[in-house]
Protein backbone atom coordinates (compact mmCIF):
# COMPACT_ATOMS: atom_id res chain seq x y z
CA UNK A 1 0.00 0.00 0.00
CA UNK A 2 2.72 2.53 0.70
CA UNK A 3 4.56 1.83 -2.47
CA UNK A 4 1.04 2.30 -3.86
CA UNK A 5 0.70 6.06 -2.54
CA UNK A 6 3.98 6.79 -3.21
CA UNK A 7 3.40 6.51 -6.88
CA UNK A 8 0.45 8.25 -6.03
CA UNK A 9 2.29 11.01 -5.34
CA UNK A 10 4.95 10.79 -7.64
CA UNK A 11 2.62 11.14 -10.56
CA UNK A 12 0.62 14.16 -8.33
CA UNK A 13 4.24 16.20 -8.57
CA UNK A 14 5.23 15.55 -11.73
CA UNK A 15 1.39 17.09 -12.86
CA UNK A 16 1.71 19.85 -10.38
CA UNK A 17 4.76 20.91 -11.61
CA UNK A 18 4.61 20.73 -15.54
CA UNK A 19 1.60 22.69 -14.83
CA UNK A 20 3.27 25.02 -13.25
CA UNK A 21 6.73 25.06 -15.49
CA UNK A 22 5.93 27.84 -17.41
CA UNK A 23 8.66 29.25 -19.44
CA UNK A 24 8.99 33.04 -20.57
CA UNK A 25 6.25 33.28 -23.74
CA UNK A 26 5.67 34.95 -26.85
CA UNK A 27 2.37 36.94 -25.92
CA UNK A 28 1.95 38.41 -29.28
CA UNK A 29 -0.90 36.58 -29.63
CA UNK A 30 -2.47 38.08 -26.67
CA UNK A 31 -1.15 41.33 -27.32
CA UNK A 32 -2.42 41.75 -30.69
CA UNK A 33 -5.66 41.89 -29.02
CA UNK A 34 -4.91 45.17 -26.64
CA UNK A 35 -6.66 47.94 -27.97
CA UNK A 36 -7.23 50.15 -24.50
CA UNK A 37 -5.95 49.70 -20.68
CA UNK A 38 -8.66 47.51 -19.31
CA UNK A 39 -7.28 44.93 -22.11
CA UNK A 40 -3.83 45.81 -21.04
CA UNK A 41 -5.41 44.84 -17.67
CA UNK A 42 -7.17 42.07 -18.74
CA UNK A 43 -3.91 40.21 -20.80
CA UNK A 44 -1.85 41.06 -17.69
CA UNK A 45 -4.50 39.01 -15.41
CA UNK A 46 -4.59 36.25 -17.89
CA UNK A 47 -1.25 36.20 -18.19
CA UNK A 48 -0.83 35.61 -14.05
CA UNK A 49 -4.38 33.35 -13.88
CA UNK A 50 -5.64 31.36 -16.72
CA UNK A 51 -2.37 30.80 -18.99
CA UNK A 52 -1.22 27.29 -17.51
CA UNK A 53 -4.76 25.93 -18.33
CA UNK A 54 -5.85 27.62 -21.46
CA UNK A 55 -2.14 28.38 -23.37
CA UNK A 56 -0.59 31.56 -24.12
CA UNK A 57 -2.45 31.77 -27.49
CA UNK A 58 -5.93 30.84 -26.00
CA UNK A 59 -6.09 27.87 -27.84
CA UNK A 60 -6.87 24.98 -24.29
CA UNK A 61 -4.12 23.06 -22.37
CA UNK A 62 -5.99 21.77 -19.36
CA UNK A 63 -8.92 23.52 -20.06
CA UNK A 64 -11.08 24.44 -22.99
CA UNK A 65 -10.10 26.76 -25.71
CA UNK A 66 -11.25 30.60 -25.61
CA UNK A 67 -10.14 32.07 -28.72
CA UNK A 68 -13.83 32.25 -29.87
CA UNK A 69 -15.80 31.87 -26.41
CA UNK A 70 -17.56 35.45 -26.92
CA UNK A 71 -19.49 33.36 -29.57
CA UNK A 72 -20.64 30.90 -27.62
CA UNK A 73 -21.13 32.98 -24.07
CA UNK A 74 -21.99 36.31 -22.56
CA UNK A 75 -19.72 38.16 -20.78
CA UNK A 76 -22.04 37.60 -18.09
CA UNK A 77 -21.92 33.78 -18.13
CA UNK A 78 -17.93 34.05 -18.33
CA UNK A 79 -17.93 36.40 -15.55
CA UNK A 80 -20.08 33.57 -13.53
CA UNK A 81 -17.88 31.19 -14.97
CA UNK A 82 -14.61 32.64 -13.46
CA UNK A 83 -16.53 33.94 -10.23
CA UNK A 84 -17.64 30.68 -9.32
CA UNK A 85 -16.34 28.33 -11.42
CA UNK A 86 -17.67 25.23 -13.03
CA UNK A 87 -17.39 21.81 -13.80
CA UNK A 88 -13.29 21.29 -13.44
CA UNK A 89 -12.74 25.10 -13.49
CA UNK A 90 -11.71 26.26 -10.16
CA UNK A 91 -13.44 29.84 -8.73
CA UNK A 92 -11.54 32.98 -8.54
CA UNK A 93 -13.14 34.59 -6.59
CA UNK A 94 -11.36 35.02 -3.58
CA UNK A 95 -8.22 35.46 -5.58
CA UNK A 96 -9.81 38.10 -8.25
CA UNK A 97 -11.36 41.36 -7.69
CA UNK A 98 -14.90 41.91 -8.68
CA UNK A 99 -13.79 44.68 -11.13
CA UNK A 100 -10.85 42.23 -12.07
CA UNK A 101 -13.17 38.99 -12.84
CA UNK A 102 -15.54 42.02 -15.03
CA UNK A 103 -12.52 43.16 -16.83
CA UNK A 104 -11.01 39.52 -17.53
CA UNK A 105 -14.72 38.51 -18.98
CA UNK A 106 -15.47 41.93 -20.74
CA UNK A 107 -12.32 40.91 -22.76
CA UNK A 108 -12.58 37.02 -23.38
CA UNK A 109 -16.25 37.50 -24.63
CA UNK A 110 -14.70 39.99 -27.45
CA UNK A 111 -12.70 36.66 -28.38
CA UNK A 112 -14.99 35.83 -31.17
């Protein structure tokens, strides 16, 4: 049983920390989106939040892609979304301002 758990959490670390190995990135995709400073804003808390699960370019890792999730949601059901999170999405928001979570979601649901 102990050699058991011990792979357990071998394979646990190994996740945890790929997910977390992220190496300096070309943002020009994200960039090319900035057109005022909430979306400078916005990139900046995407960049510190949501990267290791949904890529630099927006295009899912972990979690789903969101280069074109303005077409499928409102900004208010990604502002719910990242609030309180859903299905394996954690919440954010005791680690996001209100104003923060409303910026991030004004700008994903212009990803269309």
């Amino acid at each position: 049983m102990t050699r058991k758990r011990g792979l357990i959490i071998a394979i646990l670390a190994v996740l945890l920390l790929s997910a977390c190995n992220q190496k300096a990135v070309d943002d020009s995709t994200l960039r090319a989106t900035i057109m005022s400073p909430e979306d400078e804003e916005a990139v900046a808390l995407y960049k510190n939040q949501c990267i290791s699960c949904h890529a630099v370019d927006l295009s899912g890792k972990v979690g789903p892609a969101l280069q074109n999730i303005g077409s499928t949601m409102t900004e208010e059901k990604i502002n719910e979304i990242i609030r309180d999170g859903s299905k394996g999405m954690p919440s954010f928001k005791k680690l996001l301002e209100d104003n923060e979570i409303e910026i991030l979601a004004g700008w994903l649901a212009n990803m269309k």
